[in-house]
Protein backbone atom coordinates (compact mmCIF):
# COMPACT_ATOMS: atom_id res chain seq x y z
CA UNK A 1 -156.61 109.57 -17.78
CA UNK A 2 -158.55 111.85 -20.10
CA UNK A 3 -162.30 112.33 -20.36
CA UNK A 4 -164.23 113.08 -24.01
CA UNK A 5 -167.50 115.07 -22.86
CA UNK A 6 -169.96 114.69 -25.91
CA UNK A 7 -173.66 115.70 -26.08
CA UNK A 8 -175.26 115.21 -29.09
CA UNK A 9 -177.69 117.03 -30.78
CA UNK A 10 -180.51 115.65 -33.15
CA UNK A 11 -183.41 117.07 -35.30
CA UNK A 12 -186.34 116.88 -33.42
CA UNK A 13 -190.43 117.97 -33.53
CA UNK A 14 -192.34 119.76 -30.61
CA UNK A 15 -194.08 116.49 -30.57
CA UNK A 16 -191.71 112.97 -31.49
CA UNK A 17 -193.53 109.85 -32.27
CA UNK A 18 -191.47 106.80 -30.84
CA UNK A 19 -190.21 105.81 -34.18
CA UNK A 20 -189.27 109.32 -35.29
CA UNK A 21 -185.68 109.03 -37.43
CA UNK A 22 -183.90 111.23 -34.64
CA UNK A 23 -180.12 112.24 -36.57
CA UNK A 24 -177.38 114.20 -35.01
CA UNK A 25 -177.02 117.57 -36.45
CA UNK A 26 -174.28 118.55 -33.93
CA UNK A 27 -171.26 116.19 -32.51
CA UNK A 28 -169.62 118.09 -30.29
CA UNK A 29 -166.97 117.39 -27.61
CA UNK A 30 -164.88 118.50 -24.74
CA UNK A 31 -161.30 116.97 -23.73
CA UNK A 32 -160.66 116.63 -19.70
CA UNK A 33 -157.73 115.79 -18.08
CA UNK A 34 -159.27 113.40 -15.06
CA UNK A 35 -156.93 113.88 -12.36
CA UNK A 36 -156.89 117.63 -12.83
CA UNK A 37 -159.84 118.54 -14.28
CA UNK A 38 -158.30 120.90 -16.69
CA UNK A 39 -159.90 121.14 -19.76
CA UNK A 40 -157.64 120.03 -22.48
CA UNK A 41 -159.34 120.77 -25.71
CA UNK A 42 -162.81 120.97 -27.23
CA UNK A 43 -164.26 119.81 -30.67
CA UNK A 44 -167.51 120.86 -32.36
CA UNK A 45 -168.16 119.97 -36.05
CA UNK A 46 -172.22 120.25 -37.43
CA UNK A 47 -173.67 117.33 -39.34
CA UNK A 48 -176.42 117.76 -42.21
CA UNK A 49 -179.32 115.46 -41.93
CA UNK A 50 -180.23 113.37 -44.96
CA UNK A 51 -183.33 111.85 -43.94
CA UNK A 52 -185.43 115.15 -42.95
CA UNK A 53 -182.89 117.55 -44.39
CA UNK A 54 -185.26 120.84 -43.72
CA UNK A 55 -185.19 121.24 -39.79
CA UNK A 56 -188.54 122.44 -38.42
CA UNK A 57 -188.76 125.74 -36.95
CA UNK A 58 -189.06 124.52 -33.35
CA UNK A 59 -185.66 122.60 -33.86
CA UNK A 60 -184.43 125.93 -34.94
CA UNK A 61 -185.23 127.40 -32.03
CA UNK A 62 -184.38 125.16 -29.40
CA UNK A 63 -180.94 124.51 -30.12
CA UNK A 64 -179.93 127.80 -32.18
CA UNK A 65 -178.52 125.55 -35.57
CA UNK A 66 -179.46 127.40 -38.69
CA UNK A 67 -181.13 125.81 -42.13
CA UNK A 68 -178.12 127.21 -43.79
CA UNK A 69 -175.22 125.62 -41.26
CA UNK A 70 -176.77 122.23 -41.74
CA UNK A 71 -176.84 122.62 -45.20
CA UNK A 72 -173.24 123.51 -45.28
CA UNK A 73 -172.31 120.74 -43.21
CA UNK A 74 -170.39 117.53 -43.95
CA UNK A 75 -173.34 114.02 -43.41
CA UNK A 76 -172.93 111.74 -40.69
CA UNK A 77 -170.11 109.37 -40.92
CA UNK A 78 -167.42 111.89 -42.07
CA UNK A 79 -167.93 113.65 -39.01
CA UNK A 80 -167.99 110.12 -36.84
CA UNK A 81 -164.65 109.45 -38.59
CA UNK A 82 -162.91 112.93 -37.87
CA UNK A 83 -164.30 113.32 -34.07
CA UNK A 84 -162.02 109.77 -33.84
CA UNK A 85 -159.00 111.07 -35.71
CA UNK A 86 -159.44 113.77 -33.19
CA UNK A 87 -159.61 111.35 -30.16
CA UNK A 88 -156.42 109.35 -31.52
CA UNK A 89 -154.52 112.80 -32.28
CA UNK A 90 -154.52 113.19 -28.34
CA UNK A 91 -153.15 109.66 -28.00
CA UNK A 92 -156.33 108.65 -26.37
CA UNK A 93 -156.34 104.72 -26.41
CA UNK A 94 -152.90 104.81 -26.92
CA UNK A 95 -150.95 107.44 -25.16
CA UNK A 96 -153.89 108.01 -22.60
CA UNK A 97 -156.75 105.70 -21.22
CA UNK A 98 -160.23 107.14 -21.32
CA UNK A 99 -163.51 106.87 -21.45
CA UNK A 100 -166.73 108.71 -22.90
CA UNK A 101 -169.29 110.68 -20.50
CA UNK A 102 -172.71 111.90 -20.61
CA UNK A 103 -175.25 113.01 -19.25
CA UNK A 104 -177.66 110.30 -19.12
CA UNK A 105 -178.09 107.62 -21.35
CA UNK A 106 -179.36 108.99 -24.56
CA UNK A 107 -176.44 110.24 -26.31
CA UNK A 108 -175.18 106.92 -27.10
CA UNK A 109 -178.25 104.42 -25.86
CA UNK A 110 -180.35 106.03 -28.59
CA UNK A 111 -178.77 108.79 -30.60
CA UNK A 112 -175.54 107.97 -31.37
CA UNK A 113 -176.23 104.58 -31.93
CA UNK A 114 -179.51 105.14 -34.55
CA UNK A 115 -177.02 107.20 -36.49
CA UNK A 116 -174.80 104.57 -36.44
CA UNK A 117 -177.48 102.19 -37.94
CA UNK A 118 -178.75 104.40 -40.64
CA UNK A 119 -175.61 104.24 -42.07
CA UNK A 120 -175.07 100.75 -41.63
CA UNK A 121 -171.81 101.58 -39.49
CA UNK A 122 -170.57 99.99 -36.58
CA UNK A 123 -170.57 101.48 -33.32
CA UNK A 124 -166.91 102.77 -32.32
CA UNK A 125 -164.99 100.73 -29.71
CA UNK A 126 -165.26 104.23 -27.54
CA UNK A 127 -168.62 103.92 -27.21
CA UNK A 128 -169.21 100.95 -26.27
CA UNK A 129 -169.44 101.67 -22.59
CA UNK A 130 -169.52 104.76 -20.83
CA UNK A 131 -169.57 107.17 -17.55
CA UNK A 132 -173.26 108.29 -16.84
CA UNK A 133 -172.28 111.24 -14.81
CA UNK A 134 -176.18 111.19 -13.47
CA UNK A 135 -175.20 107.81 -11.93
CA UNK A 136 -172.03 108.93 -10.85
CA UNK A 137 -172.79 111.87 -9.27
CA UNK A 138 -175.55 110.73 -7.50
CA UNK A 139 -173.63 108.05 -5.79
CA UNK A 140 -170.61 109.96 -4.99
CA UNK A 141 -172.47 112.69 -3.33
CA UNK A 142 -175.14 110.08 -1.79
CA UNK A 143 -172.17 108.28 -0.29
CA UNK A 144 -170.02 111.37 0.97
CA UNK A 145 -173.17 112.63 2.37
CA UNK A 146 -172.35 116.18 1.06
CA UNK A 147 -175.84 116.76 -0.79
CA UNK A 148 -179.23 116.26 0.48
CA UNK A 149 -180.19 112.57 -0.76
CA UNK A 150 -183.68 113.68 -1.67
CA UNK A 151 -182.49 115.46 -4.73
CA UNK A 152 -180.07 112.97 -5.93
CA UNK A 153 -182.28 111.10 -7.71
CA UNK A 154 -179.81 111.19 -11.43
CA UNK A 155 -180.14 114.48 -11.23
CA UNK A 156 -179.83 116.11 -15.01
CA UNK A 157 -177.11 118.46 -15.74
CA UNK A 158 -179.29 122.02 -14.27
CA UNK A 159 -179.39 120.25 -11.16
CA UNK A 160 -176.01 119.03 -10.76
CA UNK A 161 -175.16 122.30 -11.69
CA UNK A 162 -177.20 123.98 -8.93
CA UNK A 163 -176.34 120.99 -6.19
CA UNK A 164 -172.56 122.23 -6.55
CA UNK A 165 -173.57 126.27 -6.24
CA UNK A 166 -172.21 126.84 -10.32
CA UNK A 167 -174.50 128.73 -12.74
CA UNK A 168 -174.36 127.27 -16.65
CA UNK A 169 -172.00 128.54 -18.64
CA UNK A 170 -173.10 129.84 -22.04
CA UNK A 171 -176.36 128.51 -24.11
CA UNK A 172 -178.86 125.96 -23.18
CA UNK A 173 -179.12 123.47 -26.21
CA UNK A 174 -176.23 124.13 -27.21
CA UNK A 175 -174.35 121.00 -27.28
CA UNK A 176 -170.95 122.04 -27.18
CA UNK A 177 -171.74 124.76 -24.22
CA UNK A 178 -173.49 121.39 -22.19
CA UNK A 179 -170.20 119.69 -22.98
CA UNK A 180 -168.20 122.46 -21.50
CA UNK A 181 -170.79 122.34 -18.40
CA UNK A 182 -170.42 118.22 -18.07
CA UNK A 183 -166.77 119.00 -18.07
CA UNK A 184 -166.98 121.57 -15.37
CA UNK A 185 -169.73 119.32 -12.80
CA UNK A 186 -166.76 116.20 -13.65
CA UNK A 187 -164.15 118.77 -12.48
CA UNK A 188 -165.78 119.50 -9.45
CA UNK A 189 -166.34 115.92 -8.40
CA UNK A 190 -162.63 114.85 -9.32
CA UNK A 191 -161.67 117.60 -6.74
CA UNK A 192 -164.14 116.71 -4.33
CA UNK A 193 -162.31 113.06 -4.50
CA UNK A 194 -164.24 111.42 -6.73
CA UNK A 195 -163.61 108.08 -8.58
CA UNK A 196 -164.99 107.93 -12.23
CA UNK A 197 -166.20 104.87 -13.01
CA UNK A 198 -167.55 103.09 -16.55
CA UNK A 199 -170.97 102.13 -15.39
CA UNK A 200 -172.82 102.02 -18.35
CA UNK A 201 -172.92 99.61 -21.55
CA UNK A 202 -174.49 99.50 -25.12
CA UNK A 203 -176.46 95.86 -26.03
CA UNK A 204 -176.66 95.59 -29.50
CA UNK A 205 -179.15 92.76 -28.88
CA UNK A 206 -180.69 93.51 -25.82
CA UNK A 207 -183.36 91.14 -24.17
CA UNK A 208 -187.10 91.94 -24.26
CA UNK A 209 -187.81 94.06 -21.72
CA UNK A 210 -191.00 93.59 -19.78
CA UNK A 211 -193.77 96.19 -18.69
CA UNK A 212 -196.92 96.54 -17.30
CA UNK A 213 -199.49 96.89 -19.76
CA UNK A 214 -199.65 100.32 -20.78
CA UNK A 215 -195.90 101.45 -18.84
CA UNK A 216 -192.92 102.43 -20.55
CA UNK A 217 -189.97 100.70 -19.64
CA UNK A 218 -187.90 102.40 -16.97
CA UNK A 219 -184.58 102.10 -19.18
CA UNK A 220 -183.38 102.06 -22.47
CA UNK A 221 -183.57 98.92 -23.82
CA UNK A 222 -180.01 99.06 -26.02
CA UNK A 223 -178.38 100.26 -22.09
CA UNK A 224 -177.47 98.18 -19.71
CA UNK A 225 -175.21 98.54 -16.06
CA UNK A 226 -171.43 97.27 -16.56
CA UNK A 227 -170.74 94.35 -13.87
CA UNK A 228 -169.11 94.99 -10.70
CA UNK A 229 -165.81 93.96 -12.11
CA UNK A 230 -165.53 96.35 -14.65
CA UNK A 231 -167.04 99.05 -12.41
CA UNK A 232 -164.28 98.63 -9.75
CA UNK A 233 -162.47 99.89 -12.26
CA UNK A 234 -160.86 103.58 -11.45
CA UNK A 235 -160.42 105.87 -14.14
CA UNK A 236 -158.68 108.25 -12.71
CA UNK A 237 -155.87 106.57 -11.13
């Protein structure tokens, strides 16, 4: 079984309104093997934004991508369409079962998907359901009692980090550098004796969700948990 790390990165203000056009200016990703934890190979390509095509400075300076590297960069969907020719030149789907993780639910939930409907694309079969390593690590380390519980709340990627004693590796914001570091937290649970597990889906057409007046909802609306069935589902095995 192989794991595709991805963390996207979008253009972004200090200060977002909820309808702000978020689009992914970096689609990186990072190839695991998920019985060794070896990383297999990594991809990063940059993508240039079409709606807001001048990044503001604070973008800039939080993730480190450059007017000019956007500019020079291929749009959206060409770089959808090679990240998948790179998934099926590792026989992934074929060859290999896998399955997509991140760090929370964002990168597909909200990001990957609003690309995908500015373009009027569908979403790929891969990412239609995915491995919240939040969720997963939380539970594995809940269960083995090996952490203190307290802190296990879906813990981000600094505190996993931290929890297992490993310092991040390379840039902050950098999405290919947080892929590397998903990879390395996944590596650490695998040889702790961890399970992977799909335990997250995309809803296309989710229901309504209700609040209290004046609350946001606790959860994306497009993400939902995957059943029990499909969670007994090892990934690794």
């Amino acid at each position: 079984t192989l794991f595709p790390y991805t963390t996207l990165f979008r253009s972004c203000e200090e200060r977002n309104p909820a309808d702000y056009p978020h689009e992914i200016i970096e689609f990186p990703g990072v190839l695991v093997d998920g019985k060794t934890g070896r990383q297999v190979d990594s991809w990063r390509e940059y993508v240039r934004p079409v709606l807001h095509p001048a990044l503001s400075d604070f973008c800039t300076s939080l993730t480190g991508i450059s007017q000019e590297t956007v500019d020079g960069a291929d749009t959206f969907l060409t770089v959808l369409r090679r990240f998948s020719l790179w998934l099926e030149s590792h026989g992934l789907g074929t060859s290999h079962t896998f399955a997509l993780v991140t760090d929370g639910p964002f990168d597909v939930g909200r990001f990957l998907r609003l690309a995908c409907e500015q373009v009027h694309e569908d979403i790929p079969a891969w990412a239609g359901h995915w491995v919240n390593v939040r969720k997963g690590f939380a539970n594995f380390y809940r269960t083995t009692a090996t952490r203190n519980t307290v802190h296990l709340r879906l813990p981000g990627l600094a505190n996993m980090l931290d929890l297992l004693d490993l310092e991040f590796q390379g840039s902050p914001h950098s999405g290919l550098d947080d892929a590397v570091n998903i990879g390395r937290v996944v590596a650490r649970m695998v040889a702790d004796g961890a399970n992977l597990k799909v335990n997250e889906k995309l809803e296309l057409s989710p229901a309504p969700v209700k609040t209290r007046d004046g609350q946001k909802p606790k959860q994306l609306p497009h993400v939902s948990p995957v059943s029990k069935d499909r969670k007994s589902t090892r990934l690794n095995s």
